[in-house]
Structures are given as C-alpha cells and as structure tokens.
C-alpha atoms as a PDB file:
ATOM      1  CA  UNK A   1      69.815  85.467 137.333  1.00  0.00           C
ATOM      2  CA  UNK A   2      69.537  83.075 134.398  1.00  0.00           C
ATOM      3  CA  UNK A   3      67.967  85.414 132.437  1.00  0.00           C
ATOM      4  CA  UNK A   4      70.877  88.256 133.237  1.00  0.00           C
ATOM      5  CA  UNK A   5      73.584  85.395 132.200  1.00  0.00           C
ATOM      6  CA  UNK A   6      71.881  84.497 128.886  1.00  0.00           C
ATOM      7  CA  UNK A   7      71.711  88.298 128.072  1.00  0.00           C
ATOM      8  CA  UNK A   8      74.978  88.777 128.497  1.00  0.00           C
ATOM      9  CA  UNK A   9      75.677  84.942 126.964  1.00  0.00           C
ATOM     10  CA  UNK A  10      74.016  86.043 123.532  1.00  0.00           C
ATOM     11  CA  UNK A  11      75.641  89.449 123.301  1.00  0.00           C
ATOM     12  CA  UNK A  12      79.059  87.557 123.590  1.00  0.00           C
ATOM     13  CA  UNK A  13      77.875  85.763 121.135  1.00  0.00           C
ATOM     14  CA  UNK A  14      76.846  88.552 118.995  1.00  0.00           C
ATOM     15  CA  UNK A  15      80.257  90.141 119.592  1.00  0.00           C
ATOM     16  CA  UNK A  16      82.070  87.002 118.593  1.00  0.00           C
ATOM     17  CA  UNK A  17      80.513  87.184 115.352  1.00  0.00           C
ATOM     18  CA  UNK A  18      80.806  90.725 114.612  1.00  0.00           C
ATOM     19  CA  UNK A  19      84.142  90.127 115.436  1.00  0.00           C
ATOM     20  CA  UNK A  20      84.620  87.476 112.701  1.00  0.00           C
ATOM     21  CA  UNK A  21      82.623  89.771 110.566  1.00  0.00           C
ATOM     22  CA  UNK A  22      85.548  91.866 110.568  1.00  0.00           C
ATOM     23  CA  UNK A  23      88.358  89.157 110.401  1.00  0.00           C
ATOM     24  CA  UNK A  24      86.508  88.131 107.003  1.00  0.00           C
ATOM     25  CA  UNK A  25      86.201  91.529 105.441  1.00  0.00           C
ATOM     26  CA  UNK A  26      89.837  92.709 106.708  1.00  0.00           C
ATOM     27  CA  UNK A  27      91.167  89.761 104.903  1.00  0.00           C
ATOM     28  CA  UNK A  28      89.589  90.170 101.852  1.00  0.00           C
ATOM     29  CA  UNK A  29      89.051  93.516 101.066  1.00  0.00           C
ATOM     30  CA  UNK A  30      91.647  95.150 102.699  1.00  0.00           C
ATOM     31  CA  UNK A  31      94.141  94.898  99.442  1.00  0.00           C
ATOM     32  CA  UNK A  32      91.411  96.716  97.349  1.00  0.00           C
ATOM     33  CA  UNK A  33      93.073  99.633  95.542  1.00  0.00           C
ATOM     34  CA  UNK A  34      90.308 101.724  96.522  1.00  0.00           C
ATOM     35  CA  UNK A  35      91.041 100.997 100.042  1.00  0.00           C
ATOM     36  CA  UNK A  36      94.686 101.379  99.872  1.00  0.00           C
ATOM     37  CA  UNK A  37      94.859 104.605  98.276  1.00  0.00           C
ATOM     38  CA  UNK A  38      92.091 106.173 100.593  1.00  0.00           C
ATOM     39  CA  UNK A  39      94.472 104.746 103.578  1.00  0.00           C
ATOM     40  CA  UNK A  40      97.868 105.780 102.900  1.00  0.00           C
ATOM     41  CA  UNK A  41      98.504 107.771 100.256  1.00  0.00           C
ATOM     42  CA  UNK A  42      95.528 110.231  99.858  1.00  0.00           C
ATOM     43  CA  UNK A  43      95.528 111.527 103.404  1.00  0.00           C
ATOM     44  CA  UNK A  44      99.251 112.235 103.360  1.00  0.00           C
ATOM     45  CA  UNK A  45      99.593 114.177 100.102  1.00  0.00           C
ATOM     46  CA  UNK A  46      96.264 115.807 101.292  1.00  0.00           C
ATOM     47  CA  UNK A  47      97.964 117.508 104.341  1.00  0.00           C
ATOM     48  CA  UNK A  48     101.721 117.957 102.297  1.00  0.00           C
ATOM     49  CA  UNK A  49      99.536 119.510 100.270  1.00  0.00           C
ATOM     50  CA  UNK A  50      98.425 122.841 102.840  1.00  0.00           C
ATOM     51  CA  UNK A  51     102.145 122.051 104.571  1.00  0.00           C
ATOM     52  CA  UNK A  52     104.801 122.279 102.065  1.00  0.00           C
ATOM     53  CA  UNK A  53     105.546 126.408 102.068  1.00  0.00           C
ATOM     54  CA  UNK A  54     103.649 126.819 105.453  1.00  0.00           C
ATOM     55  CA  UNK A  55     105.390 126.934 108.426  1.00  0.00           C
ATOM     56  CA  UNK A  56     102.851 124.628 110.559  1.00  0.00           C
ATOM     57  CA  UNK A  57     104.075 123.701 113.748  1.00  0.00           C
ATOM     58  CA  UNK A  58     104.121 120.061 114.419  1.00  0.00           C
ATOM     59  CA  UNK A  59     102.068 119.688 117.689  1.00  0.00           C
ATOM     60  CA  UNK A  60      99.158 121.100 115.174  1.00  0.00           C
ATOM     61  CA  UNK A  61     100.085 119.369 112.256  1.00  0.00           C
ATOM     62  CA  UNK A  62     100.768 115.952 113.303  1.00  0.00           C
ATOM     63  CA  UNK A  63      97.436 115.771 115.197  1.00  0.00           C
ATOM     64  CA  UNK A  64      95.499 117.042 111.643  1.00  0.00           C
ATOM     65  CA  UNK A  65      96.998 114.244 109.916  1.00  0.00           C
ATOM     66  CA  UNK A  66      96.469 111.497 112.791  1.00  0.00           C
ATOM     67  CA  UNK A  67      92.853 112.643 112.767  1.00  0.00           C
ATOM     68  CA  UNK A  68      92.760 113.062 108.461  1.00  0.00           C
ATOM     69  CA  UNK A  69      93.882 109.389 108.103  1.00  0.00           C
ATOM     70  CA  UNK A  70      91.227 107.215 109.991  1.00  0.00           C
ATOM     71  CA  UNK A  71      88.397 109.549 108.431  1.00  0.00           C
ATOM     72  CA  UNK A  72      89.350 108.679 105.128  1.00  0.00           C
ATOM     73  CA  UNK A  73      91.160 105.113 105.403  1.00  0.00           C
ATOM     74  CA  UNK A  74      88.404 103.796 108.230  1.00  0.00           C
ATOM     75  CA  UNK A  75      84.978 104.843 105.627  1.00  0.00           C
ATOM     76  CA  UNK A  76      86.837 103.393 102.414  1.00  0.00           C
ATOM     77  CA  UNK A  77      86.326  99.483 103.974  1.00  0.00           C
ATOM     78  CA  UNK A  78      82.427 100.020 104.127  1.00  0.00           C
ATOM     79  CA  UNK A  79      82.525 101.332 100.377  1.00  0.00           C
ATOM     80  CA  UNK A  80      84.275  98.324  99.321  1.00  0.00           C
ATOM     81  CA  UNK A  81      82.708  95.540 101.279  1.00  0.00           C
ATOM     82  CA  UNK A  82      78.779  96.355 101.391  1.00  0.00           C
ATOM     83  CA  UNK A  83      78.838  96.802  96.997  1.00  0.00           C
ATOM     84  CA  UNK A  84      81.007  93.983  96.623  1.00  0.00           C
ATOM     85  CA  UNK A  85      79.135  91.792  98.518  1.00  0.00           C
ATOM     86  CA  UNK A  86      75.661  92.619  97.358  1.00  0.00           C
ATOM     87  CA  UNK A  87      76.998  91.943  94.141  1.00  0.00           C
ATOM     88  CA  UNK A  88      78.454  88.428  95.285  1.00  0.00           C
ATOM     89  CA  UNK A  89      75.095  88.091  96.853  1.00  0.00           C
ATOM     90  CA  UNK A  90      77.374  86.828 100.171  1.00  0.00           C
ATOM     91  CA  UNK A  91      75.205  89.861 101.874  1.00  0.00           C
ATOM     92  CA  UNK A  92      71.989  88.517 101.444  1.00  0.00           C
ATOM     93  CA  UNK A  93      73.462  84.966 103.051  1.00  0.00           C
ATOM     94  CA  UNK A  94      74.649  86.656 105.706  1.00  0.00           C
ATOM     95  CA  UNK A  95      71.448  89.069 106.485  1.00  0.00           C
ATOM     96  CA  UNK A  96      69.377  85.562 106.183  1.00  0.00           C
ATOM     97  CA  UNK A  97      72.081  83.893 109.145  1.00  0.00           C
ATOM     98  CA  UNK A  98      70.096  84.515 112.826  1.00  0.00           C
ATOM     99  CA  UNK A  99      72.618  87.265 113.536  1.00  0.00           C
ATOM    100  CA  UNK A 100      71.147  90.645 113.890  1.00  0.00           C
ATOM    101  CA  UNK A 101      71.789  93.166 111.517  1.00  0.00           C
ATOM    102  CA  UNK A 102      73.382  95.228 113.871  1.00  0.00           C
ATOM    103  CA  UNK A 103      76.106  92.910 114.474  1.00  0.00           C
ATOM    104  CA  UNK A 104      76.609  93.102 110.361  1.00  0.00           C
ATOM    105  CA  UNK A 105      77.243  96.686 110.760  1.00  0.00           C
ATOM    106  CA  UNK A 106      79.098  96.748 114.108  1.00  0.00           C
ATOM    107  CA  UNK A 107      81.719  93.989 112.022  1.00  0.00           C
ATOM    108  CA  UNK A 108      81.805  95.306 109.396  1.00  0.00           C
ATOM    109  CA  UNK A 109      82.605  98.840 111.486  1.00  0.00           C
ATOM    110  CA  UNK A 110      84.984  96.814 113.234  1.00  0.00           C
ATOM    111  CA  UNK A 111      86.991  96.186 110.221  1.00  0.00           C
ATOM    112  CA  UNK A 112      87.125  99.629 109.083  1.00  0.00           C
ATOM    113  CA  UNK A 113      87.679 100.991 112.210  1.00  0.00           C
ATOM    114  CA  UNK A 114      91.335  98.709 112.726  1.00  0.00           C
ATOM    115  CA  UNK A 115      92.585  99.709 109.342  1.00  0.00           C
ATOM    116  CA  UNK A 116      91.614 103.478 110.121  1.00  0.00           C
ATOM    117  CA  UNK A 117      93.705 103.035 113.757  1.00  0.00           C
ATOM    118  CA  UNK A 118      96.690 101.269 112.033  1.00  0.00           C
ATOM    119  CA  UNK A 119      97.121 104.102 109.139  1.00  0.00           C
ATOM    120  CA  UNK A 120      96.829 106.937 111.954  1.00  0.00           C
ATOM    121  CA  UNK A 121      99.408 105.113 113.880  1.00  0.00           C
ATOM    122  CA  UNK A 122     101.948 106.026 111.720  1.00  0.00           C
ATOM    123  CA  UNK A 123     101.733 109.737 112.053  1.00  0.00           C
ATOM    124  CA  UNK A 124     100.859 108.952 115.814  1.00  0.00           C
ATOM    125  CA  UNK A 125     103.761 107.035 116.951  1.00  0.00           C
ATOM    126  CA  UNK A 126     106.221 109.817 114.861  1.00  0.00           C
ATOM    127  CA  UNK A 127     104.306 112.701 116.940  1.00  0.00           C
ATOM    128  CA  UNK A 128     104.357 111.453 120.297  1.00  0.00           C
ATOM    129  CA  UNK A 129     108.527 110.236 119.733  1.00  0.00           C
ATOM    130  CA  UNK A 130     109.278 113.392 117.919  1.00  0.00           C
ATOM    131  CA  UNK A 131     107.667 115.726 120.388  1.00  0.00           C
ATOM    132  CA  UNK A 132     107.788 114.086 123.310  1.00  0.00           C
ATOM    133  CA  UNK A 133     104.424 113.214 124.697  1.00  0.00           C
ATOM    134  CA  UNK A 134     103.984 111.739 128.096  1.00  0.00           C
ATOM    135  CA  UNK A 135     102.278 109.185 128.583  1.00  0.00           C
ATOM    136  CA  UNK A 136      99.128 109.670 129.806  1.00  0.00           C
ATOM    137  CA  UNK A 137      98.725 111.769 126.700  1.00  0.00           C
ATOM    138  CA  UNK A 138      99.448 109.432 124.297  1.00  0.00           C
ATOM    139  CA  UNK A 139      96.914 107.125 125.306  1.00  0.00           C
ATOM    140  CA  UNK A 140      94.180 110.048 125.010  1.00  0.00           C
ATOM    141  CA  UNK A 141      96.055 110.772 121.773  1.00  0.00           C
ATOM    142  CA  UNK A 142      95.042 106.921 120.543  1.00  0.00           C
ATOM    143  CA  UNK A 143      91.873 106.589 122.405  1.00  0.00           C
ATOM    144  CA  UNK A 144      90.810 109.729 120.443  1.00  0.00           C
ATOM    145  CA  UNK A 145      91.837 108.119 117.186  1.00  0.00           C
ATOM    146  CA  UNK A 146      90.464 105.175 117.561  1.00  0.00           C
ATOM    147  CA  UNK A 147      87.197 106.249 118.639  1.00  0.00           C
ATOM    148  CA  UNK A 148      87.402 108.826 115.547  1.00  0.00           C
ATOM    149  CA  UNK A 149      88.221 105.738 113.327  1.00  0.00           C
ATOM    150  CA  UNK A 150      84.946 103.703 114.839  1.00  0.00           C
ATOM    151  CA  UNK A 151      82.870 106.604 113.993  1.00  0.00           C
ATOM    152  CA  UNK A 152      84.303 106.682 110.250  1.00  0.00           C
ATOM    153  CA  UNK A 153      84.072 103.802 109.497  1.00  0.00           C
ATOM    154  CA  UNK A 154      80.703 103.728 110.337  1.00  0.00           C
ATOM    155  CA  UNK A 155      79.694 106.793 108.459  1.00  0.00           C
ATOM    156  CA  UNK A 156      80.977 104.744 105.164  1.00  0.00           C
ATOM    157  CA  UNK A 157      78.811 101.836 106.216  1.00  0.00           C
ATOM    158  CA  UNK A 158      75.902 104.529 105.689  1.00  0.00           C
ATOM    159  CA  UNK A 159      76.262 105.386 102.475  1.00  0.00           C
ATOM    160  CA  UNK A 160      77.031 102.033 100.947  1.00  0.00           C
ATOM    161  CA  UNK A 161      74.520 100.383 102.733  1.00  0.00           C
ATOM    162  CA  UNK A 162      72.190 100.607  99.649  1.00  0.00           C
ATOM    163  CA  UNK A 163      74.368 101.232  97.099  1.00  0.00           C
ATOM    164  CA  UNK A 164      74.979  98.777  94.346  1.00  0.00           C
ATOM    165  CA  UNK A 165      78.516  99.324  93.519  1.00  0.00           C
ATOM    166  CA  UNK A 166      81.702 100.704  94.599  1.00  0.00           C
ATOM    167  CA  UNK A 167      81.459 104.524  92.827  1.00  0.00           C
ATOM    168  CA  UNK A 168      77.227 104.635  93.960  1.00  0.00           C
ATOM    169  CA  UNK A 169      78.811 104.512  97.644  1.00  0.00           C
ATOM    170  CA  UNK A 170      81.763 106.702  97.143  1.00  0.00           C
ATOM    171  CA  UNK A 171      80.768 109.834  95.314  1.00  0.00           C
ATOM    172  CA  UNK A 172      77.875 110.708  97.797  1.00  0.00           C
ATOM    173  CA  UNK A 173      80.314 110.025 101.149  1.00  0.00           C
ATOM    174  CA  UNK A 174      82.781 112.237  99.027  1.00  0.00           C
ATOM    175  CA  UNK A 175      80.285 114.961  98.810  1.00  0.00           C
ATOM    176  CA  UNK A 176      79.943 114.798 102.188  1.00  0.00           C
ATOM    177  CA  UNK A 177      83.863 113.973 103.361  1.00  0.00           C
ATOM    178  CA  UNK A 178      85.780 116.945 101.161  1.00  0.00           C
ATOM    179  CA  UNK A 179      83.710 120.091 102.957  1.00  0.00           C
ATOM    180  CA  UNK A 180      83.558 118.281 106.291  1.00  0.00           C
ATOM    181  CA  UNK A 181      87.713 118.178 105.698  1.00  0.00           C
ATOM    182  CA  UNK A 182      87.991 122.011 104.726  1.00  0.00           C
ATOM    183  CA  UNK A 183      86.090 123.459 107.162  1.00  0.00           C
ATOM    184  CA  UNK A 184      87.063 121.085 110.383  1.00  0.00           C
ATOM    185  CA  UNK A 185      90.047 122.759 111.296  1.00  0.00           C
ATOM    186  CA  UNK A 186      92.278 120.165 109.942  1.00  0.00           C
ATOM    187  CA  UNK A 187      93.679 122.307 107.244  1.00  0.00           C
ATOM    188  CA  UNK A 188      93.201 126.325 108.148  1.00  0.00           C
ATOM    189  CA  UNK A 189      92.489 126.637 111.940  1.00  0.00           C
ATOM    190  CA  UNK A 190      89.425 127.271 112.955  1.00  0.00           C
ATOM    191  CA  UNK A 191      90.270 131.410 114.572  1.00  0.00           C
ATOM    192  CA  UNK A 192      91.713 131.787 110.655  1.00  0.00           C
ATOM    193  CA  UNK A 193      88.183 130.710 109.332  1.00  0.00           C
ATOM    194  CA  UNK A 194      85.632 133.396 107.708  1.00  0.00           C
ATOM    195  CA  UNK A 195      82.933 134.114 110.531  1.00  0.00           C
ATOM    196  CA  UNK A 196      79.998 132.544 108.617  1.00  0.00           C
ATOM    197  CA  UNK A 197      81.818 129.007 108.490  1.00  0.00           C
ATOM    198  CA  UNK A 198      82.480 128.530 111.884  1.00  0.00           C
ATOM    199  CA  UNK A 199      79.204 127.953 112.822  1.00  0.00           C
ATOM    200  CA  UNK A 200      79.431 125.327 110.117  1.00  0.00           C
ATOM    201  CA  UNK A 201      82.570 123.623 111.659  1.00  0.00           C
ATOM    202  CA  UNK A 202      81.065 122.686 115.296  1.00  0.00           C
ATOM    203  CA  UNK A 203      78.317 120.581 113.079  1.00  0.00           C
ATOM    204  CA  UNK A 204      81.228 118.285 111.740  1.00  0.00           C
ATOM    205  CA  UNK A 205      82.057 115.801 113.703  1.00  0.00           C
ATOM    206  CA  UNK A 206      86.152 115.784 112.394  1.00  0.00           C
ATOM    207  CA  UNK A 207      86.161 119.075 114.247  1.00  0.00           C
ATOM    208  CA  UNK A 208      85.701 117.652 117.310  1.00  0.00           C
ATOM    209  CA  UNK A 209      87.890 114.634 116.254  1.00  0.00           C
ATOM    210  CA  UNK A 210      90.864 116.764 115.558  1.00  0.00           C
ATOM    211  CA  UNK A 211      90.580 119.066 117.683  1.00  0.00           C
ATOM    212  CA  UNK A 212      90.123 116.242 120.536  1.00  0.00           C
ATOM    213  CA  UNK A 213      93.947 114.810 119.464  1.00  0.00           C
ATOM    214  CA  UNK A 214      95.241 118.420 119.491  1.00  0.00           C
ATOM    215  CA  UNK A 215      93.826 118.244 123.116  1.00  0.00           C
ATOM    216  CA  UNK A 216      96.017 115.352 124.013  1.00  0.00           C
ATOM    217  CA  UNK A 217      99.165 116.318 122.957  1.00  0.00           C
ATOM    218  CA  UNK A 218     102.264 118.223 124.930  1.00  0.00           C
ATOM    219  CA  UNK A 219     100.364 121.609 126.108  1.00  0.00           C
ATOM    220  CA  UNK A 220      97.716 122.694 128.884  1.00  0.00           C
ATOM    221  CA  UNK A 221      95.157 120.396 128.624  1.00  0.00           C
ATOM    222  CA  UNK A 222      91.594 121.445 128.962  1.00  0.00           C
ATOM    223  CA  UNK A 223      89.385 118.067 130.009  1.00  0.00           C
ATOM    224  CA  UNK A 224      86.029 119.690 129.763  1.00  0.00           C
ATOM    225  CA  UNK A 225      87.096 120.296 126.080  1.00  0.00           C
ATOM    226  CA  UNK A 226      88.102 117.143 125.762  1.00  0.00           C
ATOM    227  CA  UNK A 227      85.443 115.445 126.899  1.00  0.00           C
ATOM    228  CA  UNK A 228      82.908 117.507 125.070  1.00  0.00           C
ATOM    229  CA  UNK A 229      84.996 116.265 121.684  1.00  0.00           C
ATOM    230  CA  UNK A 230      84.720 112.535 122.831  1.00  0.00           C
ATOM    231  CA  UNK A 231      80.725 112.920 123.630  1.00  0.00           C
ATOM    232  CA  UNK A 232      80.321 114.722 120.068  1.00  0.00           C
ATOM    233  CA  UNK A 233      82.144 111.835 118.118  1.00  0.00           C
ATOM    234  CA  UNK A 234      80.581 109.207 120.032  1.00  0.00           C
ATOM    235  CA  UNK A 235      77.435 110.282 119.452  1.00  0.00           C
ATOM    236  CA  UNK A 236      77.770 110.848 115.965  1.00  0.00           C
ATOM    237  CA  UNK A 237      78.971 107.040 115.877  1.00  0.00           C
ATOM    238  CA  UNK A 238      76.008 106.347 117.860  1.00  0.00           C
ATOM    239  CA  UNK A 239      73.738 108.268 114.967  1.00  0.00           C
ATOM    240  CA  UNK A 240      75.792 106.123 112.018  1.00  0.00           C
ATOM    241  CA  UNK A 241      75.536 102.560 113.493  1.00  0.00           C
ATOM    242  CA  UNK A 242      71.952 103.239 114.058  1.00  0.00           C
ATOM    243  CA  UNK A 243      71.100 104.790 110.683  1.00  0.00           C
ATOM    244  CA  UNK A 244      73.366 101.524 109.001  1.00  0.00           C
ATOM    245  CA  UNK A 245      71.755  99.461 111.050  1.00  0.00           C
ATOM    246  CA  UNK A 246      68.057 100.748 109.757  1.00  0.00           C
ATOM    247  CA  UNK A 247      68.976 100.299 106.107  1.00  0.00           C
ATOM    248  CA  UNK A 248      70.552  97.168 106.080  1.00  0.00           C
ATOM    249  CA  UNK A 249      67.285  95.953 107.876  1.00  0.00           C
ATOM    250  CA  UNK A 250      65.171  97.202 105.403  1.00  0.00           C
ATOM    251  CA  UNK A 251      67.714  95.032 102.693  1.00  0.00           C
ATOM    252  CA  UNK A 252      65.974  92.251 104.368  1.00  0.00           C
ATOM    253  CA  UNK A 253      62.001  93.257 103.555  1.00  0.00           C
END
C-alpha cells in the first residue's frame, strides 16, 4: 500500500512540475512573433484562402479551421521554447533538475497544447452558436480539439528537440506540416482527392483530427468513426511524446 501511494505521490509530483513547466514557457514565450503569427493569423488566411469564391458549407468549414488552428498554433510553442532555451542554456539547468525528461516534454506539450485549444476556440465557439450544436456535441467538438492540440504540440517538441535555433526547428516541421495540411481533408475533401493520395491521407494524423470534429458537429453521428479518429491521434501523440522524450534524453549524455 505504501508503495502504491508513493507511486502515485511522485507522479503528482511529476505532474505539478510539468505543469509549471508550462506556466513558465506560456509566460514567456507566448508573445514571440513566431508564435503569434503561427496562432492567429496564418491559419485563418490559410482557410480564407480555399474559401473566398467557394461555396463551402459551414458545418465543413468551421470544423477545417477549428482543427487547422491547434496544428499550427499548438507546434509553434515547441519551436520557440526548446532553441531559445538551449541557447540561454536554461535547458541544460533544467535537464540536470531530478525531474525526468519526460515531464520536460509533457510541460512543455502542456504549454503548446493550451495556446493551440484557446486559438481553435475562436472558430469553435462561432460554429457551435452559429449552427446550433447541442450539447453533447460540443463537448466532443472540444475534446477532439484539444486532444488534436496535445498531439501538435508535441509533434513541434520533436523537431526542435535538437535543433539549435528557431528556423533549424521550423523548416523541417514545415516540410512535414504543409503536405500533411493539403492532403488531410482540411482544404479539398477527401472523395474530391486524386485516387493515389488518399491512401496518403489516412497516414496523417490531421485527417483523423479533422475529420473527428466534422464527426461532432450537427449531423448523424457515426461513434465507431469517431472513436477510430480519437485512437489514431492519440496514438500519434503517444509516438511524439515518446520520440521527444528519447532525444531530449540523449541532450543529457
């Protein structure tokens, strides 16, 4: 029994820490101009962008930009903080604390993961008032973005967790972000797609992310489909936390 109660005593702990983790690195990188135009104005011109001429109805098009917003403004804190710090050499202080460096990477997810649910809130709250969503739905509606933001923010966290400056960690996640955002079904849906990238589309996890919000909102709702979106992007968070987690540990060799 004592042993069960100082498990669960030292991951409180470990929580409580990765939660200040990402009090520290909300407050002082989230005013970064990187940050702030990856948040809120790059994911909206993005989707006026494919919208203005279209006629996109707004039960698809509200959900594309709910699930656009925490995949670009949740994996721009990660970019910011891991360079920054390295170069402050605050990181290697805090990989030298007796934290784990999981708990680095779960804060520092943390962080990203509340500005990514806070920008996606916006379109969110507009969607469920302008369309009516009951609800039941519009919790799945923020459930699903805020796991999507968790497992965005940690995919930044991968890339910059070796890089040595702010453009080292963003190109390569850009490489990676623009074709996951074309072929997701966030911009052309997915029955509009050539044959040979569809295929391509279930691989990205903003496929499932998007299409897991357009799941929640006013319509039939299908839960095996929704729950096979949740499992993909948790697992894919699973995947980034531990691959994070792997190379900030070998920062400490």
């Amino acid at each position: 029994m004592s042993q069960t109660s100082g498990l669960f005593g030292r991951l409180a702990e470990e929580v409580m820490v990765a939660i200040r983790i990402a009090q520290k690195d909300a407050r002082i990188y989230y005013l970064k101009p990187p940050v702030i135009m990856s948040s809120f104005f790059f994911p909206g011109f993005m989707v006026l962008a494919f919208a203005v001429g279209r006629s996109i109805e707004l039960s698809l098009l509200i959900p594309a930009l709910a699930a656009i917003t925490p995949f670009f403004a949740a994996g721009s804190v990660g970019p910011a903080v891991l360079p920054l710090e390295r170069r402050a050499r605050t990181l290697e202080r805090l990989l030298d604390a007796p934290i784990s460096p999981f708990t680095v990477v779960l804060g520092m997810t943390l962080a990203g993961a509340a500005l990514g649910l806070a920008a996606s809130l916006v379109p969110l709250l507009i969607g469920i008032a302008w369309l009516g969503v009951p609800a039941f739905q519009a919790l799945l509606l923020i459930l699903s973005a805020a796991l999507s933001a968790l497992a965005f923010s940690a995919f930044g966290i991968v890339f910059s967790a070796r890089a040595e400056d702010v453009p080292n960690a963003m190109m390569p996640m850009n490489l990676m972000r623009f074709p996951m955002l074309f072929v997701s079904g966030a911009l052309v849906p997915l029955e509009k797609m050539p044959d040979i990238l569809r295929p391509i589309a279930y691989l990205m996890p903003l496929t499932y992310s998007v299409d897991a919000m357009r799941q929640s909102m006013p319509g039939p709702l299908e839960p095996w489909l929704l729950l096979r979106d949740l499992a993909a992007v948790s697992l894919f968070l699973a995947l980034c936390l531990g691959a994070a987690t792997v190379a900030l540990r070998r920062e400490m060799r």
